[in-house]
ModelCIF file with pLDDT and N, C-alpha, C, O atoms, coordinates in Angstrom:
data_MODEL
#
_entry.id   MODEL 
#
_entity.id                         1 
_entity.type                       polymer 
_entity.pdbx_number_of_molecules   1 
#
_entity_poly.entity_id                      1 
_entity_poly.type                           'polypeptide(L)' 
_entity_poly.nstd_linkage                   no 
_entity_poly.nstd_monomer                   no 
_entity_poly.pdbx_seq_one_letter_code       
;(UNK)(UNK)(UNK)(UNK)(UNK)(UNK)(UNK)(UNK)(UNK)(UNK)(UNK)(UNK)(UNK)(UNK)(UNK)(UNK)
(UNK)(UNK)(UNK)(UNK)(UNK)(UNK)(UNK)(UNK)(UNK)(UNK)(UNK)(UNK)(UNK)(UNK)(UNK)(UNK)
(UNK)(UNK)(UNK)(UNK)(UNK)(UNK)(UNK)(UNK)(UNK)(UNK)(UNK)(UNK)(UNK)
;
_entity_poly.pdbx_seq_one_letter_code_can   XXXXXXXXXXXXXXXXXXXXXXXXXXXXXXXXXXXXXXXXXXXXX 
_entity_poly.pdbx_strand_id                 A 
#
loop_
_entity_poly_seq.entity_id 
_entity_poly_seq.num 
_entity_poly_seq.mon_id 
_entity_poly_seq.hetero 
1 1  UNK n 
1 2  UNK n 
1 3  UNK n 
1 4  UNK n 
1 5  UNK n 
1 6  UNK n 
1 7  UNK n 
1 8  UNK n 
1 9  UNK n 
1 10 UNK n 
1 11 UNK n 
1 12 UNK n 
1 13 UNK n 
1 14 UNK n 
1 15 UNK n 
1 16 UNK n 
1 17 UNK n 
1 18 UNK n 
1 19 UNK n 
1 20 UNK n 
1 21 UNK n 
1 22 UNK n 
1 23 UNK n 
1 24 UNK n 
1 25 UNK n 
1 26 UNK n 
1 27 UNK n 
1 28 UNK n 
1 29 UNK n 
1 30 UNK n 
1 31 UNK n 
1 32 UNK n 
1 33 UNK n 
1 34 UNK n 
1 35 UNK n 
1 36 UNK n 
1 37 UNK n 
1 38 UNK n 
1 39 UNK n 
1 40 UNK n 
1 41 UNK n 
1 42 UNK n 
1 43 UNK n 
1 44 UNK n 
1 45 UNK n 
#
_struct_asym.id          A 
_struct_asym.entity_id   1 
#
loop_
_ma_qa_metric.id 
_ma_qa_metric.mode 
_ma_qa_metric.name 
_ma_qa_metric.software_group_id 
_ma_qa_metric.type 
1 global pLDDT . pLDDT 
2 local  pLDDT . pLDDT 
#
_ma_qa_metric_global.metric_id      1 
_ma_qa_metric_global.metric_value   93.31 
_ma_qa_metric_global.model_id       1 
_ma_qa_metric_global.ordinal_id     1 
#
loop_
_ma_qa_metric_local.label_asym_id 
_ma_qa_metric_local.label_comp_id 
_ma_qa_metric_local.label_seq_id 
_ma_qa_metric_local.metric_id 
_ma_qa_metric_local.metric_value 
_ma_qa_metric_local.model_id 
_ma_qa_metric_local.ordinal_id 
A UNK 1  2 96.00 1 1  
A UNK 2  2 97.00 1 2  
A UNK 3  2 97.00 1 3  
A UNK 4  2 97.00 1 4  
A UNK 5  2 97.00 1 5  
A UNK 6  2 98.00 1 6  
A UNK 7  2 97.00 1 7  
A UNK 8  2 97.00 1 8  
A UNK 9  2 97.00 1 9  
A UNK 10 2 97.00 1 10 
A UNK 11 2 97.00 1 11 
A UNK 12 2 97.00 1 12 
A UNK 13 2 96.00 1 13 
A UNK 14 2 94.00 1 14 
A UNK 15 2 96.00 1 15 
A UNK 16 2 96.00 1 16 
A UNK 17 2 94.00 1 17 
A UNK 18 2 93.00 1 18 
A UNK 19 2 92.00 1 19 
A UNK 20 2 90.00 1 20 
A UNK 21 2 87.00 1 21 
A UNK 22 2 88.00 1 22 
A UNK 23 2 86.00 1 23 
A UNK 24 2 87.00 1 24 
A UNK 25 2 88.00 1 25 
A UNK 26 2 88.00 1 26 
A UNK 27 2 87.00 1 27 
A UNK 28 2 89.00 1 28 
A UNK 29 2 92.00 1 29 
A UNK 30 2 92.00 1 30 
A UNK 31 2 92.00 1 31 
A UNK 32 2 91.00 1 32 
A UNK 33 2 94.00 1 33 
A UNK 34 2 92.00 1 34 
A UNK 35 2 91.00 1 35 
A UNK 36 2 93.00 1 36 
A UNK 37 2 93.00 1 37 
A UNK 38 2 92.00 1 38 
A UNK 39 2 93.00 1 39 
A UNK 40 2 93.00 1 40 
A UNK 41 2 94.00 1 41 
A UNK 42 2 95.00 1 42 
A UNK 43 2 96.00 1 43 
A UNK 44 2 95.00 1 44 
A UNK 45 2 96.00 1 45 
#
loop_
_atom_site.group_PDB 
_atom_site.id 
_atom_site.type_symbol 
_atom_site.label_atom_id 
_atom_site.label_alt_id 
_atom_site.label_comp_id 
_atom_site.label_asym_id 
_atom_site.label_entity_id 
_atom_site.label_seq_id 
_atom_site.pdbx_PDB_ins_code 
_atom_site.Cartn_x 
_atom_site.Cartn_y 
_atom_site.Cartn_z 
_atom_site.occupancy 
_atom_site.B_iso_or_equiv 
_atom_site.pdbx_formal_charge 
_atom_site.auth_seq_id 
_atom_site.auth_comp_id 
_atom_site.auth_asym_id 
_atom_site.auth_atom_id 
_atom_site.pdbx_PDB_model_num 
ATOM 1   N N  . UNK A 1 1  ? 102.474 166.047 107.805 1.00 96.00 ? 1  UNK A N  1 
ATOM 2   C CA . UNK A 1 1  ? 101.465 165.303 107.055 1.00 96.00 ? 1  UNK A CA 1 
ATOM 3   C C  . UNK A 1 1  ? 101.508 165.652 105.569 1.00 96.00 ? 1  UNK A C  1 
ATOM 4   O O  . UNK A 1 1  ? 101.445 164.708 104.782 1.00 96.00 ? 1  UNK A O  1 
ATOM 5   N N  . UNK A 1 2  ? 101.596 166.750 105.143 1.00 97.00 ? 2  UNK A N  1 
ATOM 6   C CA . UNK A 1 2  ? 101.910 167.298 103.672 1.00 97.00 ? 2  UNK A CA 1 
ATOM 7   C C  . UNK A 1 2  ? 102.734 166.998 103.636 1.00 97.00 ? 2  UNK A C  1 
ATOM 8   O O  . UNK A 1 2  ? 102.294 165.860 103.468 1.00 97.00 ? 2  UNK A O  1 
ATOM 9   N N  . UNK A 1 3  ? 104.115 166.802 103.618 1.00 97.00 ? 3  UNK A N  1 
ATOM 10  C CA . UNK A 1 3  ? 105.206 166.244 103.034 1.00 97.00 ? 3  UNK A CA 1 
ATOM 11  C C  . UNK A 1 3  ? 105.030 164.947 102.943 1.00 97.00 ? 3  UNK A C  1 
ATOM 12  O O  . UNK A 1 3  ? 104.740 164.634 101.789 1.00 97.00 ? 3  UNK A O  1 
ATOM 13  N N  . UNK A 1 4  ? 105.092 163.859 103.831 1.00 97.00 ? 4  UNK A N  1 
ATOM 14  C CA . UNK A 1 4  ? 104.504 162.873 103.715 1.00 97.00 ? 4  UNK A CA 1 
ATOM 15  C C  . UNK A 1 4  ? 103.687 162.251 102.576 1.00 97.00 ? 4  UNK A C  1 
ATOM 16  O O  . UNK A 1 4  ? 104.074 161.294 101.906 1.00 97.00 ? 4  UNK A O  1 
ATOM 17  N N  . UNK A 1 5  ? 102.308 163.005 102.396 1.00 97.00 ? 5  UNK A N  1 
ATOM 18  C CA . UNK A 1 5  ? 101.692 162.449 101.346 1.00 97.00 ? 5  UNK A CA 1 
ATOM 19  C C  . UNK A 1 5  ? 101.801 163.195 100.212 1.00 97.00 ? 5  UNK A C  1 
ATOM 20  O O  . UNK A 1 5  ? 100.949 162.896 99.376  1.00 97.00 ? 5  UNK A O  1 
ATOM 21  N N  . UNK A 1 6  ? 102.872 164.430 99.753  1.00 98.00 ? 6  UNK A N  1 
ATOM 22  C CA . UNK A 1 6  ? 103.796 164.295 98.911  1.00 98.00 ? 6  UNK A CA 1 
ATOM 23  C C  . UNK A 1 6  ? 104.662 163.222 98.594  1.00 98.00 ? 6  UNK A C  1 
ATOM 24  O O  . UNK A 1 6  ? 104.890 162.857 97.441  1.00 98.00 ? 6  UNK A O  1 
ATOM 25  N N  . UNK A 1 7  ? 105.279 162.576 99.893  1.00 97.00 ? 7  UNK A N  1 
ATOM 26  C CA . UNK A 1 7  ? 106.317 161.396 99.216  1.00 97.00 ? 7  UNK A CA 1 
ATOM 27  C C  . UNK A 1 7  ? 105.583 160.579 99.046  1.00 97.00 ? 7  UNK A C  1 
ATOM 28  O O  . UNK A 1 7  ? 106.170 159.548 98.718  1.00 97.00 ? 7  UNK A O  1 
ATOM 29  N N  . UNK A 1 8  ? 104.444 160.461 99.100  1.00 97.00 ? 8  UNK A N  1 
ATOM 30  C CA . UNK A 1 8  ? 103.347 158.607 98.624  1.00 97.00 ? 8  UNK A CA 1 
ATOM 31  C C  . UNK A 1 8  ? 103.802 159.327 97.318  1.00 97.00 ? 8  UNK A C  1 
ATOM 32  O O  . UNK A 1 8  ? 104.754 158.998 96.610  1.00 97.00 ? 8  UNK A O  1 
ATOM 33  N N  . UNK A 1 9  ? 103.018 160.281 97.145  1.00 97.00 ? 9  UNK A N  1 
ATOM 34  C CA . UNK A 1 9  ? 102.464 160.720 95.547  1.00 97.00 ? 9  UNK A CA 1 
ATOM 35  C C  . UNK A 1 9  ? 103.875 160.543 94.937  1.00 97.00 ? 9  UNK A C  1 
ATOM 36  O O  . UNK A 1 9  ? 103.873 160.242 93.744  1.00 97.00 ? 9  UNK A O  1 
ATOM 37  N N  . UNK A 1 10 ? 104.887 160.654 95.441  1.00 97.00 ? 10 UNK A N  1 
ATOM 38  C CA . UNK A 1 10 ? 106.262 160.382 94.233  1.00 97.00 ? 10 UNK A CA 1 
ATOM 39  C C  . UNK A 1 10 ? 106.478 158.969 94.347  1.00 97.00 ? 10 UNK A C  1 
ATOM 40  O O  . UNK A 1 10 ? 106.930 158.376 93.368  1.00 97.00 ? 10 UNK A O  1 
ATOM 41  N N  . UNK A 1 11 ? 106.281 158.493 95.153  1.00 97.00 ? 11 UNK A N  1 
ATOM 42  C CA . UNK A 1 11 ? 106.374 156.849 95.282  1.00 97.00 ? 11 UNK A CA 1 
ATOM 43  C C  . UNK A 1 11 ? 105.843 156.432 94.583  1.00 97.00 ? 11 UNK A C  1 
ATOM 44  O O  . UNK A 1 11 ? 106.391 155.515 93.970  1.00 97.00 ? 11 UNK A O  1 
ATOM 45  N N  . UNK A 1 12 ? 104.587 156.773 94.243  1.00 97.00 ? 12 UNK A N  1 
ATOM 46  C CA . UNK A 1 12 ? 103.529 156.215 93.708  1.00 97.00 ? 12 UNK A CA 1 
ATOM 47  C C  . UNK A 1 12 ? 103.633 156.271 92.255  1.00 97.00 ? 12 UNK A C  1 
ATOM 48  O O  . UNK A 1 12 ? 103.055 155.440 91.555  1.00 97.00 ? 12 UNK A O  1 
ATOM 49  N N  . UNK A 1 13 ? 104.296 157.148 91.799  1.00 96.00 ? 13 UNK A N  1 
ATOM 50  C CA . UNK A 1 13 ? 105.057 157.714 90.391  1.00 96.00 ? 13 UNK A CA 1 
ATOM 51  C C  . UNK A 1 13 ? 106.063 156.617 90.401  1.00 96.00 ? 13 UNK A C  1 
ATOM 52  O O  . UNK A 1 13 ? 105.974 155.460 89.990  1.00 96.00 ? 13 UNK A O  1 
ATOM 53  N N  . UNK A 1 14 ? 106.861 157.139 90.863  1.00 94.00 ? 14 UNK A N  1 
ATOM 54  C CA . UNK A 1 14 ? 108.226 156.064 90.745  1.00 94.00 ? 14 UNK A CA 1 
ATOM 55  C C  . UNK A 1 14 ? 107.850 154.623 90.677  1.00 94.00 ? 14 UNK A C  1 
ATOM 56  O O  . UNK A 1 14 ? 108.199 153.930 89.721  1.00 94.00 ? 14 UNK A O  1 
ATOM 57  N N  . UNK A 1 15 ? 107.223 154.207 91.560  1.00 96.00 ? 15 UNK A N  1 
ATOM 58  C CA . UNK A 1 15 ? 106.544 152.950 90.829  1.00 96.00 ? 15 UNK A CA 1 
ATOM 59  C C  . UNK A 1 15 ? 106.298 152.410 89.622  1.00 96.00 ? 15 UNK A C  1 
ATOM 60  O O  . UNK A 1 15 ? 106.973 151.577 89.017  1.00 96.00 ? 15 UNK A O  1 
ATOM 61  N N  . UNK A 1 16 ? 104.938 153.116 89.195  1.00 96.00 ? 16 UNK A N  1 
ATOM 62  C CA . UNK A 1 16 ? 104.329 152.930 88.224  1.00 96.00 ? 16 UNK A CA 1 
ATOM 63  C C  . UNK A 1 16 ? 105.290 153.396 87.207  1.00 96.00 ? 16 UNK A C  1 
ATOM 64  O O  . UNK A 1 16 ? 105.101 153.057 86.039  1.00 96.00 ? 16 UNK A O  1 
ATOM 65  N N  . UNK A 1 17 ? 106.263 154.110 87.505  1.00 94.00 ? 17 UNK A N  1 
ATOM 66  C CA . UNK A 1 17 ? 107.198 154.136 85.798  1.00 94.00 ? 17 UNK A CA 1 
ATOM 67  C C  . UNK A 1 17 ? 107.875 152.914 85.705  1.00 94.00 ? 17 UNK A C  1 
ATOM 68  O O  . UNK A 1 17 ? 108.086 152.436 84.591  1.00 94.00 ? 17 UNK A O  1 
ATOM 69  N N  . UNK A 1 18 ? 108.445 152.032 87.280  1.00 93.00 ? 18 UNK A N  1 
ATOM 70  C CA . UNK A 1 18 ? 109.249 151.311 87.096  1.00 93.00 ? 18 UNK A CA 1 
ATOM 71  C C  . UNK A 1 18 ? 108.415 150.521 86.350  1.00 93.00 ? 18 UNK A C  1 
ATOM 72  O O  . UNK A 1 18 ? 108.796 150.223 85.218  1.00 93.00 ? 18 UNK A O  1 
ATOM 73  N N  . UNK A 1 19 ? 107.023 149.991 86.869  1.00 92.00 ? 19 UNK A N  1 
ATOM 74  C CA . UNK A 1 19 ? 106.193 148.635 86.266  1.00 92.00 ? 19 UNK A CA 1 
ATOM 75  C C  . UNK A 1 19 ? 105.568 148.072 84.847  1.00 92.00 ? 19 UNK A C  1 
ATOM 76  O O  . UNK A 1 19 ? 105.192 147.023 84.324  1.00 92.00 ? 19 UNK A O  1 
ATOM 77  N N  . UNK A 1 20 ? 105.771 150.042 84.475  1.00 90.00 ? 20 UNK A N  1 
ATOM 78  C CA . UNK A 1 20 ? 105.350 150.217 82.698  1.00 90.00 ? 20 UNK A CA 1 
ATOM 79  C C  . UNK A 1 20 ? 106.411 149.451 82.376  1.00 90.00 ? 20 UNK A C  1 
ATOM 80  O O  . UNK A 1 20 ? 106.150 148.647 81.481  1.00 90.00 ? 20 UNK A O  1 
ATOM 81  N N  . UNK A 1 21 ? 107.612 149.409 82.823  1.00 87.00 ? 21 UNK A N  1 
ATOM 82  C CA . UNK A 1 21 ? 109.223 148.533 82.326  1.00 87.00 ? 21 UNK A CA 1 
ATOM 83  C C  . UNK A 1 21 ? 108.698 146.576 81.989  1.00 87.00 ? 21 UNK A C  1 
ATOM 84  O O  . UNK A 1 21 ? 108.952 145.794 81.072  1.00 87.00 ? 21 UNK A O  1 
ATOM 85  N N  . UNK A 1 22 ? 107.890 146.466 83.283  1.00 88.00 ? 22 UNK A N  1 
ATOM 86  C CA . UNK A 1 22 ? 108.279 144.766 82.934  1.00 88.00 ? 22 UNK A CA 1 
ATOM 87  C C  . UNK A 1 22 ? 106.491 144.442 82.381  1.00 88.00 ? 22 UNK A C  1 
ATOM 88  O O  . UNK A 1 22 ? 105.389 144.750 82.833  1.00 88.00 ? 22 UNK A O  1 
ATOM 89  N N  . UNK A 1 23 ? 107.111 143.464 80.871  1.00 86.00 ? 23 UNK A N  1 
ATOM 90  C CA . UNK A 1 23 ? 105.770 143.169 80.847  1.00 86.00 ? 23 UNK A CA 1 
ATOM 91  C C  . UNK A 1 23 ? 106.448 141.823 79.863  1.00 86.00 ? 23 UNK A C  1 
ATOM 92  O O  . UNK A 1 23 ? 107.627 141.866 79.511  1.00 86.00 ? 23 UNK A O  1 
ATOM 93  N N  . UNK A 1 24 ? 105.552 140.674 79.495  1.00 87.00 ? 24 UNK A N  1 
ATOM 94  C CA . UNK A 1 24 ? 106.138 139.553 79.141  1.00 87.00 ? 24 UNK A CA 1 
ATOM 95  C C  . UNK A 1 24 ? 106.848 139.676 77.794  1.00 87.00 ? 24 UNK A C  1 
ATOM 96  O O  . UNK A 1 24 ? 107.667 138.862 77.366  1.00 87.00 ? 24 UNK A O  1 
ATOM 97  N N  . UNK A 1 25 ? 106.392 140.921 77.099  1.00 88.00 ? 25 UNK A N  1 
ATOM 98  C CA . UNK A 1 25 ? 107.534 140.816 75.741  1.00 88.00 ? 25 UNK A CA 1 
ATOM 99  C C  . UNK A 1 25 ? 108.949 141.278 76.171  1.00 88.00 ? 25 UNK A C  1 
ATOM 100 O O  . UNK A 1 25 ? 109.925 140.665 75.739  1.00 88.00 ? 25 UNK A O  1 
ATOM 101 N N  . UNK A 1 26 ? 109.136 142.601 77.212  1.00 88.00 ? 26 UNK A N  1 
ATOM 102 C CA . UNK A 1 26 ? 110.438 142.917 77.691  1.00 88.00 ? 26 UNK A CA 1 
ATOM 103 C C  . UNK A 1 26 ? 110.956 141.506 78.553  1.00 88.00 ? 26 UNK A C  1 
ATOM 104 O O  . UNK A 1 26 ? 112.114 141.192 78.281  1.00 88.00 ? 26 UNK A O  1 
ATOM 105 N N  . UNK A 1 27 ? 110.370 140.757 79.392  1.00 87.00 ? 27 UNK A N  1 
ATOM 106 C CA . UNK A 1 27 ? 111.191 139.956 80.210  1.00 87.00 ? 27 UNK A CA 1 
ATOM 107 C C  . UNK A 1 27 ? 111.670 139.159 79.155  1.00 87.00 ? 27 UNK A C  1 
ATOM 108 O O  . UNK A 1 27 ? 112.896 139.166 79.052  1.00 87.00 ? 27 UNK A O  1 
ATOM 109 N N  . UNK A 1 28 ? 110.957 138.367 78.214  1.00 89.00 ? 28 UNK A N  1 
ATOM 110 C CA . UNK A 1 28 ? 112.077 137.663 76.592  1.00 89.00 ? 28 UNK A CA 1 
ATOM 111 C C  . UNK A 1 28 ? 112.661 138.374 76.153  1.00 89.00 ? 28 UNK A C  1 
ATOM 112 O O  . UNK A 1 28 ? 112.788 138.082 74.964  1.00 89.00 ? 28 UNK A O  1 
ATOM 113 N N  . UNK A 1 29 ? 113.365 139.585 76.490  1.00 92.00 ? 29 UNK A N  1 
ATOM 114 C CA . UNK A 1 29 ? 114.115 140.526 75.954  1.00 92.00 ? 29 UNK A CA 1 
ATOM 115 C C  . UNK A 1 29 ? 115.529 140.871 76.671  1.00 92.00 ? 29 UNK A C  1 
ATOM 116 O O  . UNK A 1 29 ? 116.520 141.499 76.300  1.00 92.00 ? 29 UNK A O  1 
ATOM 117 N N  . UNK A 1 30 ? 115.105 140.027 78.134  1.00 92.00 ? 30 UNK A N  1 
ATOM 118 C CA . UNK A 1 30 ? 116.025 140.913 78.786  1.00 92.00 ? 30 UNK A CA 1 
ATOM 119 C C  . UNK A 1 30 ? 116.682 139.276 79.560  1.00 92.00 ? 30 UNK A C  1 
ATOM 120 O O  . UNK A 1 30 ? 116.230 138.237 79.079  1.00 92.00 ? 30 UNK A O  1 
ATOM 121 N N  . UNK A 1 31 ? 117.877 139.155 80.897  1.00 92.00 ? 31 UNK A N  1 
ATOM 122 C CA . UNK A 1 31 ? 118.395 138.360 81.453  1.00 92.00 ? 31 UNK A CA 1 
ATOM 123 C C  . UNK A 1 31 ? 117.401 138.381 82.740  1.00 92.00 ? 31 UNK A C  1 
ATOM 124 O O  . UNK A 1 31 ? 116.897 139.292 83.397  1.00 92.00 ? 31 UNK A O  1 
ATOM 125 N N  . UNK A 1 32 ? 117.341 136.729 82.809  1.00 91.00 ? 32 UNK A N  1 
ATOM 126 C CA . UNK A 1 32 ? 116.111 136.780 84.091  1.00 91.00 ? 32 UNK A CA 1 
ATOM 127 C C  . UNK A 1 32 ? 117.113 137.658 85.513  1.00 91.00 ? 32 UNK A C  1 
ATOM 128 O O  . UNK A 1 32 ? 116.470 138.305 86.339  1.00 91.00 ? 32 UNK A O  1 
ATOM 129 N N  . UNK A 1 33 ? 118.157 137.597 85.594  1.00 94.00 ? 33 UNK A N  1 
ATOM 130 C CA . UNK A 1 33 ? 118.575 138.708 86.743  1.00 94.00 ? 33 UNK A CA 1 
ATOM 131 C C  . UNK A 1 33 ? 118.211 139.739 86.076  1.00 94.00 ? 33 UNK A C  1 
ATOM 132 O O  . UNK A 1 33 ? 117.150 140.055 86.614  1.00 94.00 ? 33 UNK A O  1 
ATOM 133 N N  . UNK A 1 34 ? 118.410 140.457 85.257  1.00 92.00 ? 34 UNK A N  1 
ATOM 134 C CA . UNK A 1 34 ? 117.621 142.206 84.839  1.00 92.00 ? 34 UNK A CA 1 
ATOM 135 C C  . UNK A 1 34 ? 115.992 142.404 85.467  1.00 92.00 ? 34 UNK A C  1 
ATOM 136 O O  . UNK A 1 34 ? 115.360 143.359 85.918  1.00 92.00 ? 34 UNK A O  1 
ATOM 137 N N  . UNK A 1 35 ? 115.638 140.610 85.169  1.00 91.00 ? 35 UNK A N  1 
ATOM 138 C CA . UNK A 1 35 ? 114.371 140.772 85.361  1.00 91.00 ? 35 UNK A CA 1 
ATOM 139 C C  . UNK A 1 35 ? 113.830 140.957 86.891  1.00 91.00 ? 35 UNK A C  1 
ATOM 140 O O  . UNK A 1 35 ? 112.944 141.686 87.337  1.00 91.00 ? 35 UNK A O  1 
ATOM 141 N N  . UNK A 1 36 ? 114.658 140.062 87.497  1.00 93.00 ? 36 UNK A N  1 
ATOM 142 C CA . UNK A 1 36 ? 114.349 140.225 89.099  1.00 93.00 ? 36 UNK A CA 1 
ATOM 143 C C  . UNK A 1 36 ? 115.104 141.386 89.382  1.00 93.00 ? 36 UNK A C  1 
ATOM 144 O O  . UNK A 1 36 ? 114.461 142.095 90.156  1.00 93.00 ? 36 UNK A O  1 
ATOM 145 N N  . UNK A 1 37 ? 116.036 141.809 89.127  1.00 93.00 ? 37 UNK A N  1 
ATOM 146 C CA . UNK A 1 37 ? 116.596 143.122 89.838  1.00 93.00 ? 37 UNK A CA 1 
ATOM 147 C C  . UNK A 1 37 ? 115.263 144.285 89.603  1.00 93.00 ? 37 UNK A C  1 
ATOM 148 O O  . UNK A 1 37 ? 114.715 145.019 90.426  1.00 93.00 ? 37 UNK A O  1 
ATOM 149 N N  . UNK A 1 38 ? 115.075 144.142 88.467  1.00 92.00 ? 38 UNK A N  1 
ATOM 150 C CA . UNK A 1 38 ? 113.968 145.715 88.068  1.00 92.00 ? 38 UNK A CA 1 
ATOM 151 C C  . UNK A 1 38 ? 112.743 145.134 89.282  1.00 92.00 ? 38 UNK A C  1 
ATOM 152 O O  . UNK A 1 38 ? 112.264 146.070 89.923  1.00 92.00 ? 38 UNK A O  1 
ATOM 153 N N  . UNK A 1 39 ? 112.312 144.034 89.580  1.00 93.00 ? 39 UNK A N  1 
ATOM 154 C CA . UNK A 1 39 ? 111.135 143.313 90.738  1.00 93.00 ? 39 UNK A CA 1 
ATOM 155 C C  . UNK A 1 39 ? 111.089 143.695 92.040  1.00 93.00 ? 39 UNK A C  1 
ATOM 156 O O  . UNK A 1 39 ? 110.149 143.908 92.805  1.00 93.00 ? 39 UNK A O  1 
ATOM 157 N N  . UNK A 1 40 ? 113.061 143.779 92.236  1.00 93.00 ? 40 UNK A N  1 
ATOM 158 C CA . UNK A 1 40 ? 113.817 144.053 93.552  1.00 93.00 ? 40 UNK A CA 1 
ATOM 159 C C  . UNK A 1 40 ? 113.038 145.421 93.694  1.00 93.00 ? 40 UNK A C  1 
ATOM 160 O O  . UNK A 1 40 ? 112.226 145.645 94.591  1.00 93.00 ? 40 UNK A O  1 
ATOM 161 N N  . UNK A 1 41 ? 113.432 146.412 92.573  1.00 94.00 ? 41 UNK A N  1 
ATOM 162 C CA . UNK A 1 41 ? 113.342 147.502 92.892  1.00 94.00 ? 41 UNK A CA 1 
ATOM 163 C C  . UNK A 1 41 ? 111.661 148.005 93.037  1.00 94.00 ? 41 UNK A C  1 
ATOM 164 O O  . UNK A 1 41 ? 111.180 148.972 93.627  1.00 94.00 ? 41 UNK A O  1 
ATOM 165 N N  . UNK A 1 42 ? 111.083 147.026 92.321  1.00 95.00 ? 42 UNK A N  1 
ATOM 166 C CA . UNK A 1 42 ? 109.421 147.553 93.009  1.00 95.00 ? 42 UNK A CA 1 
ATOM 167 C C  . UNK A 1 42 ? 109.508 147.036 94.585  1.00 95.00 ? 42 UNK A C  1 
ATOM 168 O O  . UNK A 1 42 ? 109.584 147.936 95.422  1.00 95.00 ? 42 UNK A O  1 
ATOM 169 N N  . UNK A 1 43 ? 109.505 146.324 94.834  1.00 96.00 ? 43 UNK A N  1 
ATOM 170 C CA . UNK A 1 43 ? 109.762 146.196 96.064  1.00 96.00 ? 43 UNK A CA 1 
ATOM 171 C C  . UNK A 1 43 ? 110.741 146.595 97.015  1.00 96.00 ? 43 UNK A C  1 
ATOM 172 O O  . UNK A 1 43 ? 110.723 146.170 98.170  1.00 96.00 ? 43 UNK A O  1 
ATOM 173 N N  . UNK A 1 44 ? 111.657 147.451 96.554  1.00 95.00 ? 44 UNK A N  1 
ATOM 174 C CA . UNK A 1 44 ? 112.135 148.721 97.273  1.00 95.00 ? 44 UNK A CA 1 
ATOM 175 C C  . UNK A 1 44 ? 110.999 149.594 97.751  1.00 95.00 ? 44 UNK A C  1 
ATOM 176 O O  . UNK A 1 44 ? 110.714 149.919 98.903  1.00 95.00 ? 44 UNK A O  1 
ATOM 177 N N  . UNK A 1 45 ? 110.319 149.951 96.423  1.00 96.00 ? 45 UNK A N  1 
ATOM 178 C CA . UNK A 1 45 ? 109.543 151.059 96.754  1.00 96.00 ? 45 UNK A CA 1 
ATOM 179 C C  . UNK A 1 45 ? 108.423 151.026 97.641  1.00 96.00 ? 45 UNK A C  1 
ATOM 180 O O  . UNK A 1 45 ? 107.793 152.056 97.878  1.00 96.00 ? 45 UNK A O  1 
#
């Protein structure tokens, strides 16, 4: 059970760093595949 909700708590990190990434000035910045791949990867997590 402690390890476990250790790995939320890094999930939960890893996330939220990925999501600080997309916001509507970076997606005009970037190729709409960059844009769905970085999407892919929230939804990895």
């Amino acid at each position: 059970q402690e390890l476990l909700r250790e790995r939320l708590t890094i999930l939960q990190k890893y996330r939220a760093g990925i999501e600080k990434q997309v916001n509507p000035l970076w997606e005009n910045q970037v190729s709409a595949i960059h844009s769905a791949n970085v999407k892919r990867m929230i939804d990895l997590v």
